[in-house]
PDB file of N, CA and C in Angstrom:
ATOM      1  N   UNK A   1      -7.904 -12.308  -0.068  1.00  0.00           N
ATOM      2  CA  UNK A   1      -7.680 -11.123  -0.877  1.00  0.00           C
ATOM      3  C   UNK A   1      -9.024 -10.438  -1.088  1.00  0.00           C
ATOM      4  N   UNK A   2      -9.091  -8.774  -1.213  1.00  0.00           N
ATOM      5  CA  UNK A   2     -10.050  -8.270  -1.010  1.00  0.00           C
ATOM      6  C   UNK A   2     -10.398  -7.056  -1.591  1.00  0.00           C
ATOM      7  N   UNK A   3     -11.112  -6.466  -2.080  1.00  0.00           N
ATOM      8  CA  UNK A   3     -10.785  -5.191  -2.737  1.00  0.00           C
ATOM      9  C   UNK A   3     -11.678  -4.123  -1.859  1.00  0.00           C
ATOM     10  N   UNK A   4     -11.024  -2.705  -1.981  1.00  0.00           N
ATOM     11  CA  UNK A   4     -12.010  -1.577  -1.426  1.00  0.00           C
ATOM     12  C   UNK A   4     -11.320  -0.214  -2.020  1.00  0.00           C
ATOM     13  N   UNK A   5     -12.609   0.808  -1.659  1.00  0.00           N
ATOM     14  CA  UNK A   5     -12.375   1.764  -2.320  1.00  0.00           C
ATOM     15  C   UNK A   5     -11.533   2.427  -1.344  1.00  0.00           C
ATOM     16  N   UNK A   6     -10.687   3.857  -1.674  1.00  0.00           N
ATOM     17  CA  UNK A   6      -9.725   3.839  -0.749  1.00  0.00           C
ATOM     18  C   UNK A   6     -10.072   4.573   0.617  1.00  0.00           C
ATOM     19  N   UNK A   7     -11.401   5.115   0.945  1.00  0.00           N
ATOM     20  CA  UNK A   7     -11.928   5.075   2.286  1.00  0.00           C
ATOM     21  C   UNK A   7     -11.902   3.937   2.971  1.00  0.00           C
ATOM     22  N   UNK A   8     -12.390   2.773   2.729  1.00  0.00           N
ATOM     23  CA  UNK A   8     -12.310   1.624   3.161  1.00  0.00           C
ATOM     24  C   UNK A   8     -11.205   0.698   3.359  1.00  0.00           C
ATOM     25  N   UNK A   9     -10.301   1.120   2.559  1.00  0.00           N
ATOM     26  CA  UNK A   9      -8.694   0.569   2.253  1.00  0.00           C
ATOM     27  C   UNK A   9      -8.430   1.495   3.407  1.00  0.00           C
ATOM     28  N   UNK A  10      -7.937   2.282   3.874  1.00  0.00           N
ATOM     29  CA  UNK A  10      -7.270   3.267   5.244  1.00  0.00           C
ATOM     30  C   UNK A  10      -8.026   2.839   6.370  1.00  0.00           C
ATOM     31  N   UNK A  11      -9.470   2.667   6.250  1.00  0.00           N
ATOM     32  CA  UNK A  11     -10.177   2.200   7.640  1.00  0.00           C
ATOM     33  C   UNK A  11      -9.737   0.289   7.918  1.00  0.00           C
ATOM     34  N   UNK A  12      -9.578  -0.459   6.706  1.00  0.00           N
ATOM     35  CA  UNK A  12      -9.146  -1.803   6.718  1.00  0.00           C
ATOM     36  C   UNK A  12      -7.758  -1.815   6.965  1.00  0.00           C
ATOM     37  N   UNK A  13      -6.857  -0.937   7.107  1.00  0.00           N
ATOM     38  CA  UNK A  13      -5.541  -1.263   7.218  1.00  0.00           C
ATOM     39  C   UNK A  13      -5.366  -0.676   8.635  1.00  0.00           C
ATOM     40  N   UNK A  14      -6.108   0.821   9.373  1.00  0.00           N
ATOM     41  CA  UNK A  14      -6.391   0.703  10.979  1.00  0.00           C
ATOM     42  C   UNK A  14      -6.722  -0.254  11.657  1.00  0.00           C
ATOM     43  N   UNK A  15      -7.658  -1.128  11.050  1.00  0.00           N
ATOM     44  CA  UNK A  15      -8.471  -1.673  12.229  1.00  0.00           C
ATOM     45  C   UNK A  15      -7.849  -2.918  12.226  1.00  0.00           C
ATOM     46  N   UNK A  16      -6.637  -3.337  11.164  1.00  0.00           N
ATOM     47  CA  UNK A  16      -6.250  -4.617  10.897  1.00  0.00           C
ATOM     48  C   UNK A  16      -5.452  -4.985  11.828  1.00  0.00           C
ATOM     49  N   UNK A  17      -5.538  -5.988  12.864  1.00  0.00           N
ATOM     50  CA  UNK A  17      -4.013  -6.919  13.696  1.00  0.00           C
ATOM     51  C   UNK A  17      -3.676  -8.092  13.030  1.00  0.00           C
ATOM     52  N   UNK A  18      -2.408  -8.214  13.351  1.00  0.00           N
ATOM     53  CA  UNK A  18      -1.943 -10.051  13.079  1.00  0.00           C
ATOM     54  C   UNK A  18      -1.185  -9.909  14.277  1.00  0.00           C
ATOM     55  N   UNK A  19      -1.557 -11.318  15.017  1.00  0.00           N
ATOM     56  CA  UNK A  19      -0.291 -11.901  15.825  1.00  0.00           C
ATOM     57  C   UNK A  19      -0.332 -10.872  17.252  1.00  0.00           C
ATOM     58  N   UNK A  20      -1.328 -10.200  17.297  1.00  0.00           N
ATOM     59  CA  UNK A  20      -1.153  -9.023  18.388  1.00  0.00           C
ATOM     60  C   UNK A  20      -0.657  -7.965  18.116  1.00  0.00           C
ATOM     61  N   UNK A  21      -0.507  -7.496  17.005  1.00  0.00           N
ATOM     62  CA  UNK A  21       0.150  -6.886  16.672  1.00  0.00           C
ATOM     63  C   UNK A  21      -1.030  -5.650  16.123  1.00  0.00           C
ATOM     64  N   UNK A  22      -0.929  -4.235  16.218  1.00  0.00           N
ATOM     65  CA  UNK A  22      -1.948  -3.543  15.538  1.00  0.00           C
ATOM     66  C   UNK A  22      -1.188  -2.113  14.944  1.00  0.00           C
ATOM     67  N   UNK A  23      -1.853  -1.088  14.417  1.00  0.00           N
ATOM     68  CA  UNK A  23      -1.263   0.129  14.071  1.00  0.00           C
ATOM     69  C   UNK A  23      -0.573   0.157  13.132  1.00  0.00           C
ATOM     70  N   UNK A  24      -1.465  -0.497  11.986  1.00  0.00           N
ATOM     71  CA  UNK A  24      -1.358  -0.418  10.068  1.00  0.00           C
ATOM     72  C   UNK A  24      -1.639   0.427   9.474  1.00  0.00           C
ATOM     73  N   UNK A  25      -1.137   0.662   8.718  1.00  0.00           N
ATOM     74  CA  UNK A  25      -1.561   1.733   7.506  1.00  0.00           C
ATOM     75  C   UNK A  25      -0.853   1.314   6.074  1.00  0.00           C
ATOM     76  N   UNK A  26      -1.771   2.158   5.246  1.00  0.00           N
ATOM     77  CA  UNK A  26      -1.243   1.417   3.647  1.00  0.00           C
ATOM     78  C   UNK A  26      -0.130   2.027   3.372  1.00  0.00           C
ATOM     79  N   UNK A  27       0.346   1.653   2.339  1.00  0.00           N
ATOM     80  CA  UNK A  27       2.107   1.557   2.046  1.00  0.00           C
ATOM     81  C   UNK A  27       1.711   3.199   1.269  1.00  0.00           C
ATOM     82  N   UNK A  28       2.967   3.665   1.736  1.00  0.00           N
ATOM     83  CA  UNK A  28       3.322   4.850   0.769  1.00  0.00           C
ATOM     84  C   UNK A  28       3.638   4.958  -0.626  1.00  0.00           C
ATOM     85  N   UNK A  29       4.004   5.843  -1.417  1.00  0.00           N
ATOM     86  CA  UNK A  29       4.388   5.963  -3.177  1.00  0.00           C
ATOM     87  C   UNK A  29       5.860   5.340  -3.109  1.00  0.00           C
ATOM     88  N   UNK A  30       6.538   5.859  -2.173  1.00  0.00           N
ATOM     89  CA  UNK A  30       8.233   5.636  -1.623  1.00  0.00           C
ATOM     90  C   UNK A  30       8.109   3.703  -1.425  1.00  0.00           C
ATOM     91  N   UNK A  31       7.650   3.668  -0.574  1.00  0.00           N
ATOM     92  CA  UNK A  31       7.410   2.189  -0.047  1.00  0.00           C
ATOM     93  C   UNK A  31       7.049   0.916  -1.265  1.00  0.00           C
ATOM     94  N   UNK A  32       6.224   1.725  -1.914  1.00  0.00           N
ATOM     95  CA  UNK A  32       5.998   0.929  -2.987  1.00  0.00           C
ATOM     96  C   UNK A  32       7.159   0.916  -4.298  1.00  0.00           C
ATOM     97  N   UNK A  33       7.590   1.790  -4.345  1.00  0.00           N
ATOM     98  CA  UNK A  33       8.488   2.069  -5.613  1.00  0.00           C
ATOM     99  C   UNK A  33       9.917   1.103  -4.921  1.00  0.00           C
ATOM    100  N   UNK A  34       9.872   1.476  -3.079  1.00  0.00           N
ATOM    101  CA  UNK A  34      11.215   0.618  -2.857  1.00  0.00           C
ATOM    102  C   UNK A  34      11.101  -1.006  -2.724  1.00  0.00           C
ATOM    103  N   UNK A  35       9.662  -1.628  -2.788  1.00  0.00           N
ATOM    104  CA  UNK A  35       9.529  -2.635  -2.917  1.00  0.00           C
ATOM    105  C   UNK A  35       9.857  -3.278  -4.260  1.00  0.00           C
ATOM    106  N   UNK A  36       9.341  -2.560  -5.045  1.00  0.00           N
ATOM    107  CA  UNK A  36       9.283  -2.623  -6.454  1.00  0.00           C
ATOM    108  C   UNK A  36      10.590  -3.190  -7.006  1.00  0.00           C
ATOM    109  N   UNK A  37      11.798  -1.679  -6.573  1.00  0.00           N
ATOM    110  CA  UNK A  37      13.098  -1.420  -6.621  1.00  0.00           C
ATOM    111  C   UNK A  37      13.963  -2.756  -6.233  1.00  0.00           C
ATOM    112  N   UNK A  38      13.031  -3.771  -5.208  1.00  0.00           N
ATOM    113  CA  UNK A  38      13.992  -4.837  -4.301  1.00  0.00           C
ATOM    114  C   UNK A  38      13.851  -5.842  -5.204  1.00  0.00           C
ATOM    115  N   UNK A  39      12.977  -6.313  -5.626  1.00  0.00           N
ATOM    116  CA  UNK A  39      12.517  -7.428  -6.586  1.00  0.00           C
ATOM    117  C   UNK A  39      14.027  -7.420  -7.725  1.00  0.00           C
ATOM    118  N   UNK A  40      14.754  -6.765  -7.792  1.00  0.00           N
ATOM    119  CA  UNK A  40      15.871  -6.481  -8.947  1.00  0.00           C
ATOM    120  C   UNK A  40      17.277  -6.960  -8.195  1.00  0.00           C
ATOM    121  N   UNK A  41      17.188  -7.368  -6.622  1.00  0.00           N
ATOM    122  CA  UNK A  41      18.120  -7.524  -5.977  1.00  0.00           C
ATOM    123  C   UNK A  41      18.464  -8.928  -5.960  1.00  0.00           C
ATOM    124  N   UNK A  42      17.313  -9.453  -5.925  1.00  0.00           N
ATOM    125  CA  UNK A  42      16.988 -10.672  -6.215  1.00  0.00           C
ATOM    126  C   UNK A  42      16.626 -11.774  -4.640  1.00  0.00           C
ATOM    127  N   UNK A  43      16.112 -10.724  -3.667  1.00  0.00           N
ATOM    128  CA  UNK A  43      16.026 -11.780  -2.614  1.00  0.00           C
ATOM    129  C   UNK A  43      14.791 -11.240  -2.374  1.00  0.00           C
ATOM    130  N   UNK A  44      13.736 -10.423  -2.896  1.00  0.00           N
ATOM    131  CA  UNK A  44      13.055 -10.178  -2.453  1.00  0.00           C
ATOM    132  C   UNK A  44      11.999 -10.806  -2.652  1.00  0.00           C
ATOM    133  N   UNK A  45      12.044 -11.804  -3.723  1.00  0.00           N
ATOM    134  CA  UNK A  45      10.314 -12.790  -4.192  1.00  0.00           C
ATOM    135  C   UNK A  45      10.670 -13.916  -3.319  1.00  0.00           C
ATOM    136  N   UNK A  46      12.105 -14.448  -2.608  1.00  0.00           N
ATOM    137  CA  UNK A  46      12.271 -15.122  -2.115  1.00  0.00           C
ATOM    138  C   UNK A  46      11.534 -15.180  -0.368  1.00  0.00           C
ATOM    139  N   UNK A  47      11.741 -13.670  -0.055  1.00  0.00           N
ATOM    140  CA  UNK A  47      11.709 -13.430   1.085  1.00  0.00           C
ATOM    141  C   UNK A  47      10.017 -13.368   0.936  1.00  0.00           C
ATOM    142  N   UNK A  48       9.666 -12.787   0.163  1.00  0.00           N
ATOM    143  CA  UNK A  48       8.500 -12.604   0.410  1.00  0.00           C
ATOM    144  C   UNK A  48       7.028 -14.182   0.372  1.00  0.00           C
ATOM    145  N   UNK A  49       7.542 -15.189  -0.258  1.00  0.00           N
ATOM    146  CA  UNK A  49       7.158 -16.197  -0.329  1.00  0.00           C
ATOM    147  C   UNK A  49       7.163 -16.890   1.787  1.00  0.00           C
ATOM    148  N   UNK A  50       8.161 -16.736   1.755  1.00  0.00           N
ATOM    149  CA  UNK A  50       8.144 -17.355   3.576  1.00  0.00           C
ATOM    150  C   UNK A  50       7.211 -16.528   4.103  1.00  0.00           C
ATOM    151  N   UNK A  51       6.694 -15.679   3.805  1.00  0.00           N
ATOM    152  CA  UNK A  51       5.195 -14.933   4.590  1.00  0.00           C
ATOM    153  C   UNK A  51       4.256 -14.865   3.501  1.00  0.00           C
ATOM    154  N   UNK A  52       3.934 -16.092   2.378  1.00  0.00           N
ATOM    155  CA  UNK A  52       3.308 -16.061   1.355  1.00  0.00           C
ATOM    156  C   UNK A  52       2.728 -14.822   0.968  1.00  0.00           C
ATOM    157  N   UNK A  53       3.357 -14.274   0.606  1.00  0.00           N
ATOM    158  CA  UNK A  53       3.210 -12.895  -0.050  1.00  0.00           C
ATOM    159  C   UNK A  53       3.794 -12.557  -1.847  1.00  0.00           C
ATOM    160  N   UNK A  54       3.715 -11.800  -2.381  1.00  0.00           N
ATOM    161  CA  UNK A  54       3.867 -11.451  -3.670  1.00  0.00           C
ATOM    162  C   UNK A  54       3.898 -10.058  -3.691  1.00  0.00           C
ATOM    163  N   UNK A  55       5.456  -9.656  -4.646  1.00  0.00           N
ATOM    164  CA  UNK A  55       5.552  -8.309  -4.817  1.00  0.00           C
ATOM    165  C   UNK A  55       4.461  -7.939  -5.865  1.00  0.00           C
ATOM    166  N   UNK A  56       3.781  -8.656  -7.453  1.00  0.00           N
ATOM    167  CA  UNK A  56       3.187  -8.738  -8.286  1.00  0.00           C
ATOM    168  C   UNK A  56       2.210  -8.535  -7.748  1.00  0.00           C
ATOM    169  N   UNK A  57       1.220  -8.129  -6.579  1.00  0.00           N
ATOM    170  CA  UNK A  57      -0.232  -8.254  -6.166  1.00  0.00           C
ATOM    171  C   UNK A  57      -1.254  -7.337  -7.219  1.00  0.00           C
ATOM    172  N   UNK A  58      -0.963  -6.766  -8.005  1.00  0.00           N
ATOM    173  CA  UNK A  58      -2.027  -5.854  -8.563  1.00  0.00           C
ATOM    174  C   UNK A  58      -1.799  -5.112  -7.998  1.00  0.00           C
ATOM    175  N   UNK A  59      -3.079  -3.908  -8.521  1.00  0.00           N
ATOM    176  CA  UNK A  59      -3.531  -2.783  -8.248  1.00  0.00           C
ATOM    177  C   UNK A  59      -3.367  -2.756  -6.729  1.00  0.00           C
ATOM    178  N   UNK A  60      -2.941  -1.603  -6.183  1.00  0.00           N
ATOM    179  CA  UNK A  60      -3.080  -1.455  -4.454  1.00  0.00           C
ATOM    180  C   UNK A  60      -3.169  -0.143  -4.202  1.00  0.00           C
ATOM    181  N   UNK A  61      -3.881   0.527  -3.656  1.00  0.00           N
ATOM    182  CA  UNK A  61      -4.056   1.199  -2.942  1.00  0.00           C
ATOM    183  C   UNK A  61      -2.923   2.230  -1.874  1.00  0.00           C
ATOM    184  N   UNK A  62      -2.470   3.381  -1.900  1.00  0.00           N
ATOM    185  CA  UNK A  62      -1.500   3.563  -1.271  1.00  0.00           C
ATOM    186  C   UNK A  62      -2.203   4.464  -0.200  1.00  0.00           C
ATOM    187  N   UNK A  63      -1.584   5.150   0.724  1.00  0.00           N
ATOM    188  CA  UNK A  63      -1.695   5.828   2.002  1.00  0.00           C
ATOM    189  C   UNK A  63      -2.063   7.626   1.626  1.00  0.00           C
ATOM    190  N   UNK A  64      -1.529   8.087   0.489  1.00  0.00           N
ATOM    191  CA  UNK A  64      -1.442   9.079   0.215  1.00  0.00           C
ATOM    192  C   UNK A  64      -2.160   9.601  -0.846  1.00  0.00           C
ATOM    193  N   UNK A  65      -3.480  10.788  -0.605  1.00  0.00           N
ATOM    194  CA  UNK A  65      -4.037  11.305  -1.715  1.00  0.00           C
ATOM    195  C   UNK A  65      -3.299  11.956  -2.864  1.00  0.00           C
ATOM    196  N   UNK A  66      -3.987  12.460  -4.116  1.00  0.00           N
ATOM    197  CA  UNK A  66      -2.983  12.996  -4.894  1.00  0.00           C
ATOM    198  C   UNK A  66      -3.945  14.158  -4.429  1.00  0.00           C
ATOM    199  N   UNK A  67      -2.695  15.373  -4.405  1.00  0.00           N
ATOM    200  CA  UNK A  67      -2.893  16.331  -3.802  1.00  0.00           C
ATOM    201  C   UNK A  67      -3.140  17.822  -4.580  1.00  0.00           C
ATOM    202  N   UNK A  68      -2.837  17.157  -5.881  1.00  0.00           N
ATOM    203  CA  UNK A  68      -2.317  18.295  -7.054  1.00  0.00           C
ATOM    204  C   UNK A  68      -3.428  18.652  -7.475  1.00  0.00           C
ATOM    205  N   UNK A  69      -4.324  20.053  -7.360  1.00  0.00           N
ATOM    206  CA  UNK A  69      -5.284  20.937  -7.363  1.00  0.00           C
ATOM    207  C   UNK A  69      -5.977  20.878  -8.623  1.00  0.00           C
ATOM    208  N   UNK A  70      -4.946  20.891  -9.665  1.00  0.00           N
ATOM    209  CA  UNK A  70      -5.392  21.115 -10.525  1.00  0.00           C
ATOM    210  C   UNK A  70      -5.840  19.827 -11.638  1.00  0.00           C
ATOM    211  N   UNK A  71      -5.897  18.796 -10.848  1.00  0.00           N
ATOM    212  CA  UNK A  71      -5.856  17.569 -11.414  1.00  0.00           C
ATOM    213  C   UNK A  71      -7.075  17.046 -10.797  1.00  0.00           C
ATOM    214  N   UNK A  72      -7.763  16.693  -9.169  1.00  0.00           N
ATOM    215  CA  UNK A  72      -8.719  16.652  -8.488  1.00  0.00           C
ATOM    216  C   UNK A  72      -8.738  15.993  -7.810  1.00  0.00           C
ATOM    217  N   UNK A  73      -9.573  16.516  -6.481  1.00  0.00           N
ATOM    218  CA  UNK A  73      -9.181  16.287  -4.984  1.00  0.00           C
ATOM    219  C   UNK A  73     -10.138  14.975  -4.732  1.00  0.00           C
ATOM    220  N   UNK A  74     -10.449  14.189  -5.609  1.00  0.00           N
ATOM    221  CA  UNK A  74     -10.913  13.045  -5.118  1.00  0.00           C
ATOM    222  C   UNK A  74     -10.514  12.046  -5.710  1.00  0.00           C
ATOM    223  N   UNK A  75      -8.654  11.907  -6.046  1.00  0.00           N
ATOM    224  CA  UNK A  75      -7.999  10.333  -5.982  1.00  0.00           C
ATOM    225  C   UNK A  75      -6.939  10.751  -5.051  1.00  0.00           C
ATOM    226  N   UNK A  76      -6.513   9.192  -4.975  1.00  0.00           N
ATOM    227  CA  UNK A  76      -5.336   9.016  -3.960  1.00  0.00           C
ATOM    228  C   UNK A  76      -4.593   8.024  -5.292  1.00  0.00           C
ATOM    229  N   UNK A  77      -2.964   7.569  -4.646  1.00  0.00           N
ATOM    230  CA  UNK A  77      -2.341   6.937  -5.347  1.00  0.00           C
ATOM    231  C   UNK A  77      -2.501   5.439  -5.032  1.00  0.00           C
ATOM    232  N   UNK A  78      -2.464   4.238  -6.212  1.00  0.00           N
ATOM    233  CA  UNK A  78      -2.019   3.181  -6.186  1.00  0.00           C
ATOM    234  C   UNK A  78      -0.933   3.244  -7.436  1.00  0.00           C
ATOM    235  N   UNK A  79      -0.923   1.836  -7.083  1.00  0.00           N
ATOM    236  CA  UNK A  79       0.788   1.210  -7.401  1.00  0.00           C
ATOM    237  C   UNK A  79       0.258  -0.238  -7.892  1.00  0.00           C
ATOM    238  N   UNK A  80       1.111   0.151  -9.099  1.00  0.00           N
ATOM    239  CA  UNK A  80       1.144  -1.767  -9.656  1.00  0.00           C
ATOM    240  C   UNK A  80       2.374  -2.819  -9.827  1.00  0.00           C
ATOM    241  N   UNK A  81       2.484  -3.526  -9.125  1.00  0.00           N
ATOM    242  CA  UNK A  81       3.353  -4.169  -8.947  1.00  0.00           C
ATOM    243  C   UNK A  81       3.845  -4.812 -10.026  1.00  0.00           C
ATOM    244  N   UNK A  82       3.700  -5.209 -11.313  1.00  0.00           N
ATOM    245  CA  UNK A  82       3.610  -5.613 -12.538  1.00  0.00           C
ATOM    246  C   UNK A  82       4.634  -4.863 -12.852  1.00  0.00           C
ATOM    247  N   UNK A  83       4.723  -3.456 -12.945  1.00  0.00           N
ATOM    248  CA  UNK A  83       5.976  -2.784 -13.844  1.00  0.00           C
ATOM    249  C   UNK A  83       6.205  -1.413 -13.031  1.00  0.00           C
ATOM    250  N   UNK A  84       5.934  -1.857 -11.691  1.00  0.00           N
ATOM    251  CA  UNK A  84       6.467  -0.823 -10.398  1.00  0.00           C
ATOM    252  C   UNK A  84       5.735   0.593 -10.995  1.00  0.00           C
ATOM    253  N   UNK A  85       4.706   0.654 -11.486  1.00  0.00           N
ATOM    254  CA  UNK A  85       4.169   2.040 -11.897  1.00  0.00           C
ATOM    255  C   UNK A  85       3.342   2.448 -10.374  1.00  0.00           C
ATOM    256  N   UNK A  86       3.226   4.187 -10.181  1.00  0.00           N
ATOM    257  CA  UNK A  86       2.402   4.707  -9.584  1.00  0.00           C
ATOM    258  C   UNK A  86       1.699   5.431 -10.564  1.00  0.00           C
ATOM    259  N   UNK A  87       0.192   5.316  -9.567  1.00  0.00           N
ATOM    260  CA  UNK A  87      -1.013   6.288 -10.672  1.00  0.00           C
ATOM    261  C   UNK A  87      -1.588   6.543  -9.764  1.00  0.00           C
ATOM    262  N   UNK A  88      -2.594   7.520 -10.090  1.00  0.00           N
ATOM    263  CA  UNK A  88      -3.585   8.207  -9.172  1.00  0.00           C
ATOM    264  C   UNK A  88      -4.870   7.718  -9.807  1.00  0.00           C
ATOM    265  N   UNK A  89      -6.130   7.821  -8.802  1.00  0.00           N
ATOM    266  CA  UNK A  89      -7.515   6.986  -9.358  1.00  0.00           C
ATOM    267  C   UNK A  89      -8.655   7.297  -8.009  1.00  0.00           C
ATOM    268  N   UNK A  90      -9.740   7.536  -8.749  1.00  0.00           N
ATOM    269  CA  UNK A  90     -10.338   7.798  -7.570  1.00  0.00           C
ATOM    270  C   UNK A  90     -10.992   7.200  -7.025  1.00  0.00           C
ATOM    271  N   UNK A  91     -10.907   7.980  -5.536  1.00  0.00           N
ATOM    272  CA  UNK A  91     -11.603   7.148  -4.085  1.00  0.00           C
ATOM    273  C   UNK A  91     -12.015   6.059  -4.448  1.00  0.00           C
ATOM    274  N   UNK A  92     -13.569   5.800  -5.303  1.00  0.00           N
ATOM    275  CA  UNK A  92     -14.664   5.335  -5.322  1.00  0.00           C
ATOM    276  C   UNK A  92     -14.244   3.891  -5.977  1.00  0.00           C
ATOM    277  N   UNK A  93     -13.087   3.490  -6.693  1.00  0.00           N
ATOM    278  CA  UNK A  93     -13.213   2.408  -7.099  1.00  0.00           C
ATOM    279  C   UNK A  93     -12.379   1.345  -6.188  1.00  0.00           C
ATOM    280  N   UNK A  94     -12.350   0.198  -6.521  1.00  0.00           N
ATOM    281  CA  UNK A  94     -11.772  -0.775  -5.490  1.00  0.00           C
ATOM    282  C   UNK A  94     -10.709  -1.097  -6.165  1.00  0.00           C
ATOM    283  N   UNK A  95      -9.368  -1.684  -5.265  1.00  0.00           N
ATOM    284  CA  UNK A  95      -7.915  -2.237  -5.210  1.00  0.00           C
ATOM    285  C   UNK A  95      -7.925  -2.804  -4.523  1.00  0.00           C
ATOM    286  N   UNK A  96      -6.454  -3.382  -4.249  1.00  0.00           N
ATOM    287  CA  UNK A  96      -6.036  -4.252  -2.857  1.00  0.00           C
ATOM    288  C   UNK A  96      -5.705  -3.331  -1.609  1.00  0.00           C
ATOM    289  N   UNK A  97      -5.675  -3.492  -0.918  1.00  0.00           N
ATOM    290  CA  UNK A  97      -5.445  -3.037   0.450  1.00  0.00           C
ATOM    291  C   UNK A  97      -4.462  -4.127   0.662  1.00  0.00           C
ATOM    292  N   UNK A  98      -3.210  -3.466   1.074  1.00  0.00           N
ATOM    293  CA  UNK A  98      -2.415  -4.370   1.674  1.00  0.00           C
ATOM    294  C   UNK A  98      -1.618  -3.329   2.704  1.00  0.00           C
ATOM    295  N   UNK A  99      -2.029  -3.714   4.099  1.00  0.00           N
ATOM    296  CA  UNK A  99      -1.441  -2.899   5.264  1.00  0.00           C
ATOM    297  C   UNK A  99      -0.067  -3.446   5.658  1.00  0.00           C
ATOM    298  N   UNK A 100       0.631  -2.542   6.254  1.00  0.00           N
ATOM    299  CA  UNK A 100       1.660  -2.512   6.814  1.00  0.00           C
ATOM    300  C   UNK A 100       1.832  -1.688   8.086  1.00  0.00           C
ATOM    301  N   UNK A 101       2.631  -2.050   8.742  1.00  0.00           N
ATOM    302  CA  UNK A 101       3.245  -2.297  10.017  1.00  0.00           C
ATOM    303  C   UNK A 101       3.561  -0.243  10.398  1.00  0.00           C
ATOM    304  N   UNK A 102       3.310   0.901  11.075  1.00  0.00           N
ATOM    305  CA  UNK A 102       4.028   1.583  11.114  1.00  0.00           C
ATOM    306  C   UNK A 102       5.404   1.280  11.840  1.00  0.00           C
ATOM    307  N   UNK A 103       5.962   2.525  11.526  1.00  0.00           N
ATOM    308  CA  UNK A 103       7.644   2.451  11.550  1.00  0.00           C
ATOM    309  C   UNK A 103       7.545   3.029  12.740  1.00  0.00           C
ATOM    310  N   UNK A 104       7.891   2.541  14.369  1.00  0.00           N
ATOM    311  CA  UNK A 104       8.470   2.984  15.307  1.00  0.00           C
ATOM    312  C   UNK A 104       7.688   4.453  15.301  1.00  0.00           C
ATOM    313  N   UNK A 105       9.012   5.066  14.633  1.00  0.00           N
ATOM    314  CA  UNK A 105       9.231   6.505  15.053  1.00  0.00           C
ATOM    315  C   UNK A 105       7.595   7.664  14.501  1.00  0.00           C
ATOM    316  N   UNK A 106       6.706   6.998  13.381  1.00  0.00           N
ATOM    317  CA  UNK A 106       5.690   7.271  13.407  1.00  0.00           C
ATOM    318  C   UNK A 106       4.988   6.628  14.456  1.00  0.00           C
ATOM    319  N   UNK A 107       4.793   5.478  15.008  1.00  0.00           N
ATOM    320  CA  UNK A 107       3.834   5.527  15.889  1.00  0.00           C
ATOM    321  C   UNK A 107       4.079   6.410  17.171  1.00  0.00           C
ATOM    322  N   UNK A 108       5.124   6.581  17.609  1.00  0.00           N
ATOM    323  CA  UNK A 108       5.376   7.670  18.761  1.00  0.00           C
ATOM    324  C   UNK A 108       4.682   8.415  18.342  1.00  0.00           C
ATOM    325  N   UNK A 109       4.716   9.524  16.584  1.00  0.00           N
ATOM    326  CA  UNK A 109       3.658  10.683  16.311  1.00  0.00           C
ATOM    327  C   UNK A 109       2.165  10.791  16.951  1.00  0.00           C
ATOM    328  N   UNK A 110       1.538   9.244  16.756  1.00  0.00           N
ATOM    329  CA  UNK A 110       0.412   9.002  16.772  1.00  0.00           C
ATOM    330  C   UNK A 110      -0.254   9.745  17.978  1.00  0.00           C
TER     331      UNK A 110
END
């Protein structure tokens, strides 16, 4: 486990492979809120344990700046897994980075 600011969180989730596998990027506001959302289903701390993982990770880092002008152009969003909140925070401080897999039909974009 590792923390970075979120320049470093987007360049750590590119450059990241497992298994042969490459072409990560950090989780979206959506992604996170539907992770969040699964934990209530009740298979999801289950599932996530067989790839020792945790929906609860802290602070993380998401994929997407906050964009809103009038608020300021140097945070992006994280997400806390604790009580499924999103917030915005800037660049410069450190979170988790936790990459994920793109979806198919975005990597064709690429």
């Amino acid at each position: 486990e590792k923390e970075y600011n979120w320049q470093d969180a987007n360049k750590y989730a590119a450059e990241f492979s497992a298994d042969g596998f490459s072409g990560f990027r950090l989780r979206t506001r959506k992604e996170n809120v539907d992770i969040y959302d699964c934990r209530f289903i009740g298979q999801l701390d289950e599932a996530l344990k067989l790839i020792d993982g945790n929906a609860n990770r802290g602070w993380s880092w998401g994929c997407e700046r906050d964009t809103y002008p009038a608020y300021s152009d140097q945070c992006a969003w994280i997400f806390y897994g604790g009580n499924g909140g999103a917030y915005n925070y800037v660049f410069y401080y450190s979170f988790l980075a936790v990459p994920v897999a793109l979806y198919p039909s975005e990597a064709k974009d690429k």
